[in-house]
C-alpha atoms as a PDB file:
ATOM      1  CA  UNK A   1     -59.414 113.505  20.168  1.00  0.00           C
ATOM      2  CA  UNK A   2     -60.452 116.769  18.539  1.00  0.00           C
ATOM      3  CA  UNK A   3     -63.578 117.584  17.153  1.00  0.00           C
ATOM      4  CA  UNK A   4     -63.886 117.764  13.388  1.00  0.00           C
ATOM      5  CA  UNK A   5     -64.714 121.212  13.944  1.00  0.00           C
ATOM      6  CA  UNK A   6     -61.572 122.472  15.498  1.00  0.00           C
ATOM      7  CA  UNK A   7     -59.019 120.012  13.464  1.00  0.00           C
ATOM      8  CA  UNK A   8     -57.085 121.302  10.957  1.00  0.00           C
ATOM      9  CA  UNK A   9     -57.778 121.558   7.319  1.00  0.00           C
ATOM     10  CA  UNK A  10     -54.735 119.825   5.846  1.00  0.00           C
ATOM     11  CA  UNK A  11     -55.355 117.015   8.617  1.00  0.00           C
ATOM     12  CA  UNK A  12     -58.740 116.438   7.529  1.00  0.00           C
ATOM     13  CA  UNK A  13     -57.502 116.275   3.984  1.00  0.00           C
ATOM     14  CA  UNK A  14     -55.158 113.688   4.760  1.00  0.00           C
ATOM     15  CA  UNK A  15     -57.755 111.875   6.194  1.00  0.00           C
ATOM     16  CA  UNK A  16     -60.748 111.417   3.581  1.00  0.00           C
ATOM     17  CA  UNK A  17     -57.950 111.539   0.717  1.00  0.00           C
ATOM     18  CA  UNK A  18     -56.812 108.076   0.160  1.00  0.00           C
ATOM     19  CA  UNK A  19     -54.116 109.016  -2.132  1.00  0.00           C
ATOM     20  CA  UNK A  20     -51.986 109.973   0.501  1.00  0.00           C
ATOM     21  CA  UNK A  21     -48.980 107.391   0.466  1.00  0.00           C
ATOM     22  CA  UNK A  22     -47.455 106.236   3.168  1.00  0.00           C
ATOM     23  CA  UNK A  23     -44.384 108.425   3.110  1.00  0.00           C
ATOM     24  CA  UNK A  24     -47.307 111.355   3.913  1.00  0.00           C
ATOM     25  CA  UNK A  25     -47.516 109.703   7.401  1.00  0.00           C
ATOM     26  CA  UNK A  26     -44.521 111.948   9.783  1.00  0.00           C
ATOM     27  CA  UNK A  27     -46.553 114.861   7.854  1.00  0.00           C
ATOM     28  CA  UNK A  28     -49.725 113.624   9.190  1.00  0.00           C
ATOM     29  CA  UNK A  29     -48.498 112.863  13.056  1.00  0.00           C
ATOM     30  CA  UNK A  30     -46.872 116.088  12.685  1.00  0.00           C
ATOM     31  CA  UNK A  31     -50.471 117.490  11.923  1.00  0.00           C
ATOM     32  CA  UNK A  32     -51.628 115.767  14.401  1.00  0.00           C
ATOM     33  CA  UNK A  33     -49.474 116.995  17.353  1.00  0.00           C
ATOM     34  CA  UNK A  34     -49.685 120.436  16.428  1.00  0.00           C
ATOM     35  CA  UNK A  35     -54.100 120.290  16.006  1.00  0.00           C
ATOM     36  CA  UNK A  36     -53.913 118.595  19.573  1.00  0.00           C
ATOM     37  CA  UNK A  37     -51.834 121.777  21.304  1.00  0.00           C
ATOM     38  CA  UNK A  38     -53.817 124.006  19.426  1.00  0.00           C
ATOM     39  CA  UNK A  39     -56.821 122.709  21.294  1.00  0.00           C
ATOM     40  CA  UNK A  40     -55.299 122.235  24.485  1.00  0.00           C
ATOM     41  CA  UNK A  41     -54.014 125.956  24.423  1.00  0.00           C
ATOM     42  CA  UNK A  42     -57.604 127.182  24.089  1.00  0.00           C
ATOM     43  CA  UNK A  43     -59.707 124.356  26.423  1.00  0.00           C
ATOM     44  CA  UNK A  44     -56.890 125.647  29.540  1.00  0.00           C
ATOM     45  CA  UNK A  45     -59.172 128.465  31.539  1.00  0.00           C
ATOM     46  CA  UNK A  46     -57.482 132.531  31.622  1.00  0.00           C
ATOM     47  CA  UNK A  47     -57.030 133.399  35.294  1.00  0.00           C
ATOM     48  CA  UNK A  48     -58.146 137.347  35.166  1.00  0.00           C
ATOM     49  CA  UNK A  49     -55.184 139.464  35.327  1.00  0.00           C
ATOM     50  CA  UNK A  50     -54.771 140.882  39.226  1.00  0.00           C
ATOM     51  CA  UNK A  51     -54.703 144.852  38.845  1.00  0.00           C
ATOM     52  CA  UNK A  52     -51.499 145.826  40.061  1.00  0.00           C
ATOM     53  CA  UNK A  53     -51.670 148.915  42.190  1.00  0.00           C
ATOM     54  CA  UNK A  54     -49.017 151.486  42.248  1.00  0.00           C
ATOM     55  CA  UNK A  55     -48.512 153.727  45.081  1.00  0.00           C
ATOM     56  CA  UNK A  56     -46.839 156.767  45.119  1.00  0.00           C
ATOM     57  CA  UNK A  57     -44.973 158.203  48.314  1.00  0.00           C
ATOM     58  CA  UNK A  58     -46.533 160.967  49.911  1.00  0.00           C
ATOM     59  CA  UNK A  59     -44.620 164.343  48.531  1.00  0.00           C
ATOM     60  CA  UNK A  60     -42.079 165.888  51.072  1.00  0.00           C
ATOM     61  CA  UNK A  61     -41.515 169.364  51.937  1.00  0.00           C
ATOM     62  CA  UNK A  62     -38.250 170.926  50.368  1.00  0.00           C
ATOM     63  CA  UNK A  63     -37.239 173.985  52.232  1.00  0.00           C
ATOM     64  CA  UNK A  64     -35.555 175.705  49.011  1.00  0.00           C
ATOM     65  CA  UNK A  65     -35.136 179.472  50.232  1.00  0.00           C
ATOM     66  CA  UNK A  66     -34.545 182.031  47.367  1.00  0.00           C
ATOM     67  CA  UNK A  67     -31.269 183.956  47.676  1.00  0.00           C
ATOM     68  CA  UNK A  68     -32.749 186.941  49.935  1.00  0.00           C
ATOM     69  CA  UNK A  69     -34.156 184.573  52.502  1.00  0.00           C
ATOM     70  CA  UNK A  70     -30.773 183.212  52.782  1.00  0.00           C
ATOM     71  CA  UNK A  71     -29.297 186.003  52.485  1.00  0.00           C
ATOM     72  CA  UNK A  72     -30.963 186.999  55.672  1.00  0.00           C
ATOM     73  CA  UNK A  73     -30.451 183.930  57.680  1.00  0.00           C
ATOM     74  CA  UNK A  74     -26.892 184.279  57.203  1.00  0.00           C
ATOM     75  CA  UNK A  75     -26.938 187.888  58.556  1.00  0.00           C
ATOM     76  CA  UNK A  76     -29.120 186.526  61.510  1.00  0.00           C
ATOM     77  CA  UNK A  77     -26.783 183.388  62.002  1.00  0.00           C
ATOM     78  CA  UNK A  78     -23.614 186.230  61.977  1.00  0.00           C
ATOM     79  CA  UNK A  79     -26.129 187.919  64.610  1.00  0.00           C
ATOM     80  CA  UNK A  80     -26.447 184.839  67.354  1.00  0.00           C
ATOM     81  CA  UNK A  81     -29.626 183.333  65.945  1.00  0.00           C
ATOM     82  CA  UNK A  82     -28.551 180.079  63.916  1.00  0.00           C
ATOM     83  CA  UNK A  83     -30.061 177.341  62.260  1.00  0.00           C
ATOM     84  CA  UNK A  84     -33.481 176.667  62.407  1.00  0.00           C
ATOM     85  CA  UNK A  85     -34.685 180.059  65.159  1.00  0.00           C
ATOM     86  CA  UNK A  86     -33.264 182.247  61.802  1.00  0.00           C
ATOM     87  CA  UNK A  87     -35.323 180.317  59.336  1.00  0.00           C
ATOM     88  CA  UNK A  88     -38.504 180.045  61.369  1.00  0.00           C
ATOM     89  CA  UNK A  89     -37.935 183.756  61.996  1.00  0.00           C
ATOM     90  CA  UNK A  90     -37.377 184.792  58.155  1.00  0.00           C
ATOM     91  CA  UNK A  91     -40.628 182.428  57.495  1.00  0.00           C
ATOM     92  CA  UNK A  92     -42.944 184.476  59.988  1.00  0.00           C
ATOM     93  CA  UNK A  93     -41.492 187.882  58.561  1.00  0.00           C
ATOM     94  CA  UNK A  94     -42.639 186.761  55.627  1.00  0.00           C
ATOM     95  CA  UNK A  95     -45.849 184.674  56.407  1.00  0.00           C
ATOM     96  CA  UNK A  96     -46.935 186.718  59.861  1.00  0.00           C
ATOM     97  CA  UNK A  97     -49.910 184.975  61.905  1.00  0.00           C
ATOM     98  CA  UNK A  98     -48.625 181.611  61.558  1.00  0.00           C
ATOM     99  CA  UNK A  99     -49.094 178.331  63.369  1.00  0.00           C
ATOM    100  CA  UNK A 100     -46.351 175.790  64.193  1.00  0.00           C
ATOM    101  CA  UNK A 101     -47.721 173.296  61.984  1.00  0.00           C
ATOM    102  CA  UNK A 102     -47.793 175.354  58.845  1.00  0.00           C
ATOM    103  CA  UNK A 103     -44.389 176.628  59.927  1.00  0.00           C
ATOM    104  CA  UNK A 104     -43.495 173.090  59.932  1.00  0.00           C
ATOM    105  CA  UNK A 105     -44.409 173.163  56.259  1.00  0.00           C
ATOM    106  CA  UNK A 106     -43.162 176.820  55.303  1.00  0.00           C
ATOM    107  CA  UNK A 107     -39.629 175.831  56.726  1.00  0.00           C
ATOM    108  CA  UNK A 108     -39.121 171.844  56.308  1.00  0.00           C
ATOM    109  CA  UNK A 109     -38.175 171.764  60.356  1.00  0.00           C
ATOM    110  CA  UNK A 110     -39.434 168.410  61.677  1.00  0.00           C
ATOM    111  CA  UNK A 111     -42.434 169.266  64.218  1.00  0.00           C
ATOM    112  CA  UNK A 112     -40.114 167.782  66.637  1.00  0.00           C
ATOM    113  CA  UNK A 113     -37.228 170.563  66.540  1.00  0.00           C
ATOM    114  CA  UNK A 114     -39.915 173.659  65.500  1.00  0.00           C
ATOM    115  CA  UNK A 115     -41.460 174.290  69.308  1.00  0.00           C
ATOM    116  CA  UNK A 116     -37.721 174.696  70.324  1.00  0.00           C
ATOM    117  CA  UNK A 117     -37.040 176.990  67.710  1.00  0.00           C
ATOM    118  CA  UNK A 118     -40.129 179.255  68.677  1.00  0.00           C
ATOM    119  CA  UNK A 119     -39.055 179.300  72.089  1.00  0.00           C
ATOM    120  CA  UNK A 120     -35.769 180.716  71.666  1.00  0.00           C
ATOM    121  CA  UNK A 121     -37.326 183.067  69.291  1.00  0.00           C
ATOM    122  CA  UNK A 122     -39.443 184.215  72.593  1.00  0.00           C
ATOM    123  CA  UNK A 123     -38.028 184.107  75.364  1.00  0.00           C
ATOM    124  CA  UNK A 124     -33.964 183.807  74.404  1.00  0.00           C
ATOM    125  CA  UNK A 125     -33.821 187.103  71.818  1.00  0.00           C
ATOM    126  CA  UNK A 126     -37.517 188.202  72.190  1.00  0.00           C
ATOM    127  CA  UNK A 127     -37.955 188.434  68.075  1.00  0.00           C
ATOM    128  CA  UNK A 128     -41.508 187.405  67.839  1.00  0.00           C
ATOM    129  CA  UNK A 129     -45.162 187.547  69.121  1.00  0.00           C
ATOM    130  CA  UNK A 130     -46.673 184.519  70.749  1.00  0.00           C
ATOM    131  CA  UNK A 131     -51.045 184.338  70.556  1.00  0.00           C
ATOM    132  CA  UNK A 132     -51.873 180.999  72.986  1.00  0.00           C
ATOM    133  CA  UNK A 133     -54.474 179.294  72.081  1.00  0.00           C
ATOM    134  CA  UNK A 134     -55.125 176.012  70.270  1.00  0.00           C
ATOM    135  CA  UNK A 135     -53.318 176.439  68.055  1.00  0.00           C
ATOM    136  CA  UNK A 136     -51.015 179.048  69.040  1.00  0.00           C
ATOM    137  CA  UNK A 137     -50.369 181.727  66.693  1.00  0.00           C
ATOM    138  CA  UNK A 138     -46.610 183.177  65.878  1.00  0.00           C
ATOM    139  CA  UNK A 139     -46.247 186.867  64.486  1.00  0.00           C
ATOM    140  CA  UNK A 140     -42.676 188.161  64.020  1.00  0.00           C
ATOM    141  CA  UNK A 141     -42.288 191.708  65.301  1.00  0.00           C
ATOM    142  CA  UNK A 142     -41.973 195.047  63.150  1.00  0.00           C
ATOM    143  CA  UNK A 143     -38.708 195.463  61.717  1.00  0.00           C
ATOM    144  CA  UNK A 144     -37.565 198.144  64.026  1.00  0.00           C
ATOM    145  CA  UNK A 145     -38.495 195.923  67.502  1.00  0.00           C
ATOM    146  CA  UNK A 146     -36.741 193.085  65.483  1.00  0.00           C
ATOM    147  CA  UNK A 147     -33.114 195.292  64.973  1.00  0.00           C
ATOM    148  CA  UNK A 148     -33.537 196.982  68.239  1.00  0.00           C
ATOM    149  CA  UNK A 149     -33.459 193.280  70.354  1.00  0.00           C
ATOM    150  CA  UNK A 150     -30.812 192.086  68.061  1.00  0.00           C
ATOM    151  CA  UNK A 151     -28.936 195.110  69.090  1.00  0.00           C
ATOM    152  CA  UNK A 152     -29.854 194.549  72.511  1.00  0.00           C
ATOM    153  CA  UNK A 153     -28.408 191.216  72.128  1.00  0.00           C
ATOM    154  CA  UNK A 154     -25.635 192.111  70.849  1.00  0.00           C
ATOM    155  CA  UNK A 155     -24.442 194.672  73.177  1.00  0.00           C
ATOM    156  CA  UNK A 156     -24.647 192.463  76.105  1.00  0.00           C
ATOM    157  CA  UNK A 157     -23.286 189.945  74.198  1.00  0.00           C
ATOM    158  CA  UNK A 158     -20.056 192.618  73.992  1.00  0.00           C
ATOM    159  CA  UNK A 159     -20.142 193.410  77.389  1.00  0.00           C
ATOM    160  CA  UNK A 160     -19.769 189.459  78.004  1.00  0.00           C
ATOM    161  CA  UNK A 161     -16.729 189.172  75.431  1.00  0.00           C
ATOM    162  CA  UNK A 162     -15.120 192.182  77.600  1.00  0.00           C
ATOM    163  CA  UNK A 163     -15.273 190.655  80.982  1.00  0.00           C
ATOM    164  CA  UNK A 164     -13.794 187.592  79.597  1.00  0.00           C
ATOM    165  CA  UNK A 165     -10.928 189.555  78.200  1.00  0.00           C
ATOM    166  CA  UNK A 166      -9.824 190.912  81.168  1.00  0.00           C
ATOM    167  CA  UNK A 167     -10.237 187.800  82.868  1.00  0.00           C
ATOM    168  CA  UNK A 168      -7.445 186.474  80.968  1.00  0.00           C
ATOM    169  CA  UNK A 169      -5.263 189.224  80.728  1.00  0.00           C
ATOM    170  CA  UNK A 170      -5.212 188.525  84.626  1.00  0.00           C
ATOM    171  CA  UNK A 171      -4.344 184.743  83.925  1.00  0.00           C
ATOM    172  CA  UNK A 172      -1.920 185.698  81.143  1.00  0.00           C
ATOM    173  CA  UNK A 173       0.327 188.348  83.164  1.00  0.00           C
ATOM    174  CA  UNK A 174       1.124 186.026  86.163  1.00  0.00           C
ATOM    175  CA  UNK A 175       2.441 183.525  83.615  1.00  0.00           C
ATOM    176  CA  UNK A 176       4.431 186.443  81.777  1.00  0.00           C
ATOM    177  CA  UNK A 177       5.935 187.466  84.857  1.00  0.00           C
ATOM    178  CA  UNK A 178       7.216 183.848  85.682  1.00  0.00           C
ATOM    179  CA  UNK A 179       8.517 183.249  82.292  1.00  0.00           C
ATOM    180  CA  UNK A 180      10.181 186.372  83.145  1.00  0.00           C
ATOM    181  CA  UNK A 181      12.066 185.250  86.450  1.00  0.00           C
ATOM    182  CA  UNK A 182      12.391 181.021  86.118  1.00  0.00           C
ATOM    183  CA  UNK A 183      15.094 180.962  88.828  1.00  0.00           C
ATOM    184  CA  UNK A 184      12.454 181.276  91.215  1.00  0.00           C
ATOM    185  CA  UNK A 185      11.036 178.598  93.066  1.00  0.00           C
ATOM    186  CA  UNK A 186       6.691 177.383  93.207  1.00  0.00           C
ATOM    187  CA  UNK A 187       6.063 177.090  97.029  1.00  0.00           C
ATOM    188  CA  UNK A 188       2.810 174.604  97.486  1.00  0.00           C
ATOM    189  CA  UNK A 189       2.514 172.650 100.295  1.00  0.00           C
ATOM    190  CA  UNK A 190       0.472 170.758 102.314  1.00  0.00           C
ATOM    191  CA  UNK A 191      -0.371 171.019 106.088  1.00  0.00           C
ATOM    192  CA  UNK A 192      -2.465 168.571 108.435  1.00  0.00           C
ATOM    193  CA  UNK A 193      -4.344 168.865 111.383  1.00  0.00           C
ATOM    194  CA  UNK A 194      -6.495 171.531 112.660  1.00  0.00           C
ATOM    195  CA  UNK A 195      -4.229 173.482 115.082  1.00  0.00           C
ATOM    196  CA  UNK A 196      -1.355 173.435 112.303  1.00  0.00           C
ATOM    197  CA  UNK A 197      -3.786 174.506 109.863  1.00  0.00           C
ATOM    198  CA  UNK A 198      -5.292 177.330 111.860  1.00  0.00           C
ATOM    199  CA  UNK A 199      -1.466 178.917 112.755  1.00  0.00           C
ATOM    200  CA  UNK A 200      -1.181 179.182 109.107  1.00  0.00           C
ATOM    201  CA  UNK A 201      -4.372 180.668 108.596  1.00  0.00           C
ATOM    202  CA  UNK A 202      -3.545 183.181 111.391  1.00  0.00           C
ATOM    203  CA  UNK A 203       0.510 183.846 110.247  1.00  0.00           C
ATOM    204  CA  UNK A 204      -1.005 184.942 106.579  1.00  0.00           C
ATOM    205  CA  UNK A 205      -3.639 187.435 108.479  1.00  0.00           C
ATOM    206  CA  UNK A 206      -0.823 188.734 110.438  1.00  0.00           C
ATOM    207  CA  UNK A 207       1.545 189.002 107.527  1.00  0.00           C
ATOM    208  CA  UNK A 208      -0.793 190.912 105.212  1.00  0.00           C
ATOM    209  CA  UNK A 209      -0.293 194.523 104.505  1.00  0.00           C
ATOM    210  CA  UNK A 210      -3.173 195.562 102.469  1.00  0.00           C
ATOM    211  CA  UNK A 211      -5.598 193.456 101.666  1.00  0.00           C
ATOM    212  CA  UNK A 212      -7.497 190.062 102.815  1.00  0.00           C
ATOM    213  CA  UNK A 213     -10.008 187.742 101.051  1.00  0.00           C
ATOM    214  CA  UNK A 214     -11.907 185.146 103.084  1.00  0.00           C
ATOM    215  CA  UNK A 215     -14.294 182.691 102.130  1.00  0.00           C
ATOM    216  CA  UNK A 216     -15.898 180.026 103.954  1.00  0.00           C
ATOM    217  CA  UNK A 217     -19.089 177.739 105.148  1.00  0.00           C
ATOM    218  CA  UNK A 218     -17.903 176.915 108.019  1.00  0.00           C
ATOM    219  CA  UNK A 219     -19.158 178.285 111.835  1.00  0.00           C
ATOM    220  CA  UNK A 220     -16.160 177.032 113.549  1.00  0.00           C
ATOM    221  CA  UNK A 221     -13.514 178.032 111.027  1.00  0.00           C
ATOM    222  CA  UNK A 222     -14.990 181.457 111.219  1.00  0.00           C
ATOM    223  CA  UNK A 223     -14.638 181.876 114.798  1.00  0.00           C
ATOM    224  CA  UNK A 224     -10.667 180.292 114.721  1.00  0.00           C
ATOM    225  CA  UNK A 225      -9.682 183.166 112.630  1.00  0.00           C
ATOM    226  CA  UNK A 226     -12.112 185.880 113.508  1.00  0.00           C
ATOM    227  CA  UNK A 227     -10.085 188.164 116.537  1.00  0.00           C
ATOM    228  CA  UNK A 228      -6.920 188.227 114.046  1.00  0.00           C
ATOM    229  CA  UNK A 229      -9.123 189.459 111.233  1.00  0.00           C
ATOM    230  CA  UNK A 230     -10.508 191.802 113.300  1.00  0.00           C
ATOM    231  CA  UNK A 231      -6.925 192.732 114.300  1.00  0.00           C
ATOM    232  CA  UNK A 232      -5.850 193.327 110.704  1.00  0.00           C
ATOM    233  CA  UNK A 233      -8.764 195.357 110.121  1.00  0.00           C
ATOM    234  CA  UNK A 234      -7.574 197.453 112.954  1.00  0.00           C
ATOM    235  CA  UNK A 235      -4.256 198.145 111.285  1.00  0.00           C
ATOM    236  CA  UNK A 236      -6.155 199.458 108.246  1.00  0.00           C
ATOM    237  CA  UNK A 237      -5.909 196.388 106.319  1.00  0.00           C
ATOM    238  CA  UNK A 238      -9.182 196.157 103.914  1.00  0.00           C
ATOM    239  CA  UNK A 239     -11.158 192.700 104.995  1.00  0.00           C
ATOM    240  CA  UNK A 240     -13.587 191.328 102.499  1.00  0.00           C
ATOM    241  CA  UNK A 241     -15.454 187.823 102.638  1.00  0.00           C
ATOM    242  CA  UNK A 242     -18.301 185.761 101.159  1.00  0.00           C
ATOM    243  CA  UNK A 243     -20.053 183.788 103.987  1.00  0.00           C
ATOM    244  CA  UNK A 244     -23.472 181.273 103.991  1.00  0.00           C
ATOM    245  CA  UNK A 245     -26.703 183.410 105.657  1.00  0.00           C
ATOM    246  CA  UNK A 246     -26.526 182.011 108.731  1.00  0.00           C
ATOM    247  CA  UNK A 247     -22.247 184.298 109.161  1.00  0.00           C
ATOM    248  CA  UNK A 248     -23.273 187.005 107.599  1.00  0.00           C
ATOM    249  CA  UNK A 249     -24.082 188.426 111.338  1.00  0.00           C
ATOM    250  CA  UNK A 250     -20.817 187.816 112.317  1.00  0.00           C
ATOM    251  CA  UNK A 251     -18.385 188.152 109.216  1.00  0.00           C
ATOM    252  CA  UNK A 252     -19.954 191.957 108.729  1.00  0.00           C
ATOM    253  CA  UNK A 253     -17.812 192.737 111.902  1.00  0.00           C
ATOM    254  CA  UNK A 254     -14.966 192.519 109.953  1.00  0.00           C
ATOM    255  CA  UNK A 255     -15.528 194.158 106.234  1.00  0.00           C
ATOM    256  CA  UNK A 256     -17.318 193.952 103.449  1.00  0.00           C
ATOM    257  CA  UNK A 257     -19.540 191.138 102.988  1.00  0.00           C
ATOM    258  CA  UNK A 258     -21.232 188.733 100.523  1.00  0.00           C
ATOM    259  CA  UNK A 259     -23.223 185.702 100.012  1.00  0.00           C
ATOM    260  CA  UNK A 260     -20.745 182.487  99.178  1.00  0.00           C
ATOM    261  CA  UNK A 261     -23.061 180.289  96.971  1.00  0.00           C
ATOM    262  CA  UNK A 262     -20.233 177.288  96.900  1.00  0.00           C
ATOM    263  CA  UNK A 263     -18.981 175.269  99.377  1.00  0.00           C
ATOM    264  CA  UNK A 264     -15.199 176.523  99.777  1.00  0.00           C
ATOM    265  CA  UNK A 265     -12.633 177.738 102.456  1.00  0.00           C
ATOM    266  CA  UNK A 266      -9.889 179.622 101.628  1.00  0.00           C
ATOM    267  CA  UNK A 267      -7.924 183.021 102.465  1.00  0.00           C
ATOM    268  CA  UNK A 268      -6.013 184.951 100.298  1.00  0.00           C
ATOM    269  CA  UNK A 269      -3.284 187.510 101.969  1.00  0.00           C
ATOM    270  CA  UNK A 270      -2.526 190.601  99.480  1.00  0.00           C
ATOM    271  CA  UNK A 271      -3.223 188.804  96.095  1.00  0.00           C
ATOM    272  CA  UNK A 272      -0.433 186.687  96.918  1.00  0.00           C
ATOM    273  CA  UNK A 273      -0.253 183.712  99.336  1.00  0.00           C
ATOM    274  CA  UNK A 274      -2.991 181.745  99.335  1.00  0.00           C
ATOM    275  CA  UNK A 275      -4.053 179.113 102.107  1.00  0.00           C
ATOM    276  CA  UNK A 276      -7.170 176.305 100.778  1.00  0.00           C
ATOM    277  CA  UNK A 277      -8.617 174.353 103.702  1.00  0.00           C
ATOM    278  CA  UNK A 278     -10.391 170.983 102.959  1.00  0.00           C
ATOM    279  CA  UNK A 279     -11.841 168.172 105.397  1.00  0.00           C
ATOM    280  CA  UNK A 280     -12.340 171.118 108.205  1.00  0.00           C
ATOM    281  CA  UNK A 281     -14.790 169.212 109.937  1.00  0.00           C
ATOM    282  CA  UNK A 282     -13.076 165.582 110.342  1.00  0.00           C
ATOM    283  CA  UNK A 283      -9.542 164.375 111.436  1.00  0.00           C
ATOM    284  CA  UNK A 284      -8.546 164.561 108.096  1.00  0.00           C
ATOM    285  CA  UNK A 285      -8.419 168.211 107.765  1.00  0.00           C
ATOM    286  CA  UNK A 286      -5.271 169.845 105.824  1.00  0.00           C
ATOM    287  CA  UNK A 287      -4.640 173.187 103.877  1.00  0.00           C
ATOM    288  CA  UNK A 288      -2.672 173.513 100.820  1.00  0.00           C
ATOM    289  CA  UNK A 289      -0.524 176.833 101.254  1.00  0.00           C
ATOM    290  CA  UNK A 290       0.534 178.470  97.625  1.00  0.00           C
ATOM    291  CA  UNK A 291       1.984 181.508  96.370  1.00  0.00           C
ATOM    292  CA  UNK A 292       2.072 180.672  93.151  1.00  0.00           C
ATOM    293  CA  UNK A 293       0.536 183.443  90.784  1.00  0.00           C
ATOM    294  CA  UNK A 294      -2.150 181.320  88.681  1.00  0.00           C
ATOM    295  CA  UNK A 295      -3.616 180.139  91.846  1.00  0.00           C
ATOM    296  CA  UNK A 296      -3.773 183.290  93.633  1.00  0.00           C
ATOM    297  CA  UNK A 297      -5.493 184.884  90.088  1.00  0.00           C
ATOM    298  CA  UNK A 298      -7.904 181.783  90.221  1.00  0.00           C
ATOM    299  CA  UNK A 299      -8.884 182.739  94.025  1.00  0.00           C
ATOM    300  CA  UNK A 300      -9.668 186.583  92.955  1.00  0.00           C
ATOM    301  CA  UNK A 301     -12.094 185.481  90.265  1.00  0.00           C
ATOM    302  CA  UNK A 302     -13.888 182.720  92.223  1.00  0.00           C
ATOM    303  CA  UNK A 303     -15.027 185.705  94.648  1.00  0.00           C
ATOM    304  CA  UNK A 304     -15.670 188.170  91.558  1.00  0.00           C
ATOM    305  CA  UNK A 305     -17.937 185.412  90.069  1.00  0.00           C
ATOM    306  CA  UNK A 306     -21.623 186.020  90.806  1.00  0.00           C
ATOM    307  CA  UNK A 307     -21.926 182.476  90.131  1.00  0.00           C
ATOM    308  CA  UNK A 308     -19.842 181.391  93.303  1.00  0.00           C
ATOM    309  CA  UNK A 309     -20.526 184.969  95.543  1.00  0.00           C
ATOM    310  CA  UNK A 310     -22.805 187.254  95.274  1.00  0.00           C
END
């Protein structure tokens, strides 16, 4: 029951007042009920209010170039250096004497991607100045040494683009000149076993008029067709061939030599027929014989090709 001093007035009232009638009484209960929550609502302890902490993600760099940074890294990108090499690059122009870190920062490149970046920078186009040391230290170079390797770059790029041209205007004009005559007939066939494969590779030395292209790995091959190339080269018939070090002794005999870097045996008789051996060391041995123009184009380069001789 509630103390007198925290009931309410009226209740009180109703109490000590005896002419309250009876039809006062669902007033008083009322009264009552509503004193007794009142003092229930303030006896209930307050739990202190848990601060509630809000955290704020860390800021991110934005890599928001103005329009002559981009401006420039879409010249450089026209140039060969794309993505992120020609925004680290316009970042050091502009910030010289940086580390990777703050490049990280100056750029928005993940750390992950930036050491590649620098790299290429280096050693790929040669754009910028490395300091080692902990950290290393990037410097782009003067403007001129900048245009001058781009140049550099440029032109050999060129020369590249060239060579490939003519490469394919050799592919293209064998094509052309069968489109040109489709009555006649692809010859490519297959021969096996050693001795039927060496008579071939003898018939197109002894067949050729100008010119002979030989290429092989192989000690024992060498020596099968070596007296007839020597024979053509006595009728004034040019010999050239790309042999592993350990023929070069012998193949000089006969011409022109160089280095073969890939594994391959094959002879080509005056840019036109061209015999492939395979297996030459196991009773499986064949050739393939072919005079068919994209083949005999494909032979040429895979001897011009510093990649295969050299």
């Amino acid at each position: 029951m509630p103390s007198a001093k925290h009931q309410d007035p009226q209740l009180l009232l109703a109490r000590n007042n005896p002419s309250f009638l009876a039809k006062d009484f669902p007033i008083i209960c009322s009264l009552l009920r509503s004193s007794s929550r009142k003092l229930f609502k303030r006896s209930l302890p307050t739990s202190p209010k848990k601060k509630v902490e809000h955290r704020t993600s860390r800021p991110t760099t934005v890599y928001e170039p103005s329009p002559l940074k981009q401006d420039l890294v879409t010249k450089l990108s026209e140039l060969g250096v794309a993505g992120y090499p020609a925004r680290v690059l316009t970042a050091l122009i502009e910030n010289p004497g940086a580390s990777a870190s703050q490049l990280c920062k100056l750029t928005g490149i993940p750390d992950s991607k930036i050491y590649q970046a620098l790299d290429d920078l280096e050693r790929k186009w040669n754009l910028i100045h490395v300091s080692r040391g902990n950290p290393s230290m990037y410097r782009a170079l003067d403007p001129d040494q900048i245009v001058d390797s781009l140049k550099k770059n440029a032109e050999r790029e060129h020369v590249e683009k060239l060579k490939t041209l003519a490469s394919v205007k050799r592919s293209i004009e064998p094509l052309a000149k069968r489109a040109a005559t489709p009555g006649e007939l692809e010859i490519a066939y297959i021969v096996k076993g050693k001795p039927n494969v060496i008579q071939r590779l003898r018939s197109a030395i002894e067949d050729s008029k100008k010119q002979i292209l030989f290429l092989t790995f192989d000690k024992d091959l060498l020596e099968a067709v070596h007296p007839a190339l020597l024979e053509a080269r006595a009728r004034k018939v040019k010999v050239r061939s790309a042999v592993t070090p350990e023929l070069v002794e012998t193949a000089e005999t006969m011409g022109h030599v160089k280095e073969l870097i890939c594994k391959c045996n094959l002879l080509l008789s005056d840019d036109s027929k061209l015999v492939t051996v395979s297996n030459w060391g196991s009773d499986k041995c064949h050739a393939i014989v072919s005079d068919d123009p994209v083949m005999t184009t494909i032979a040429r380069e895979y001897y011009d090709n510093p990649k295969c001789c050299c």
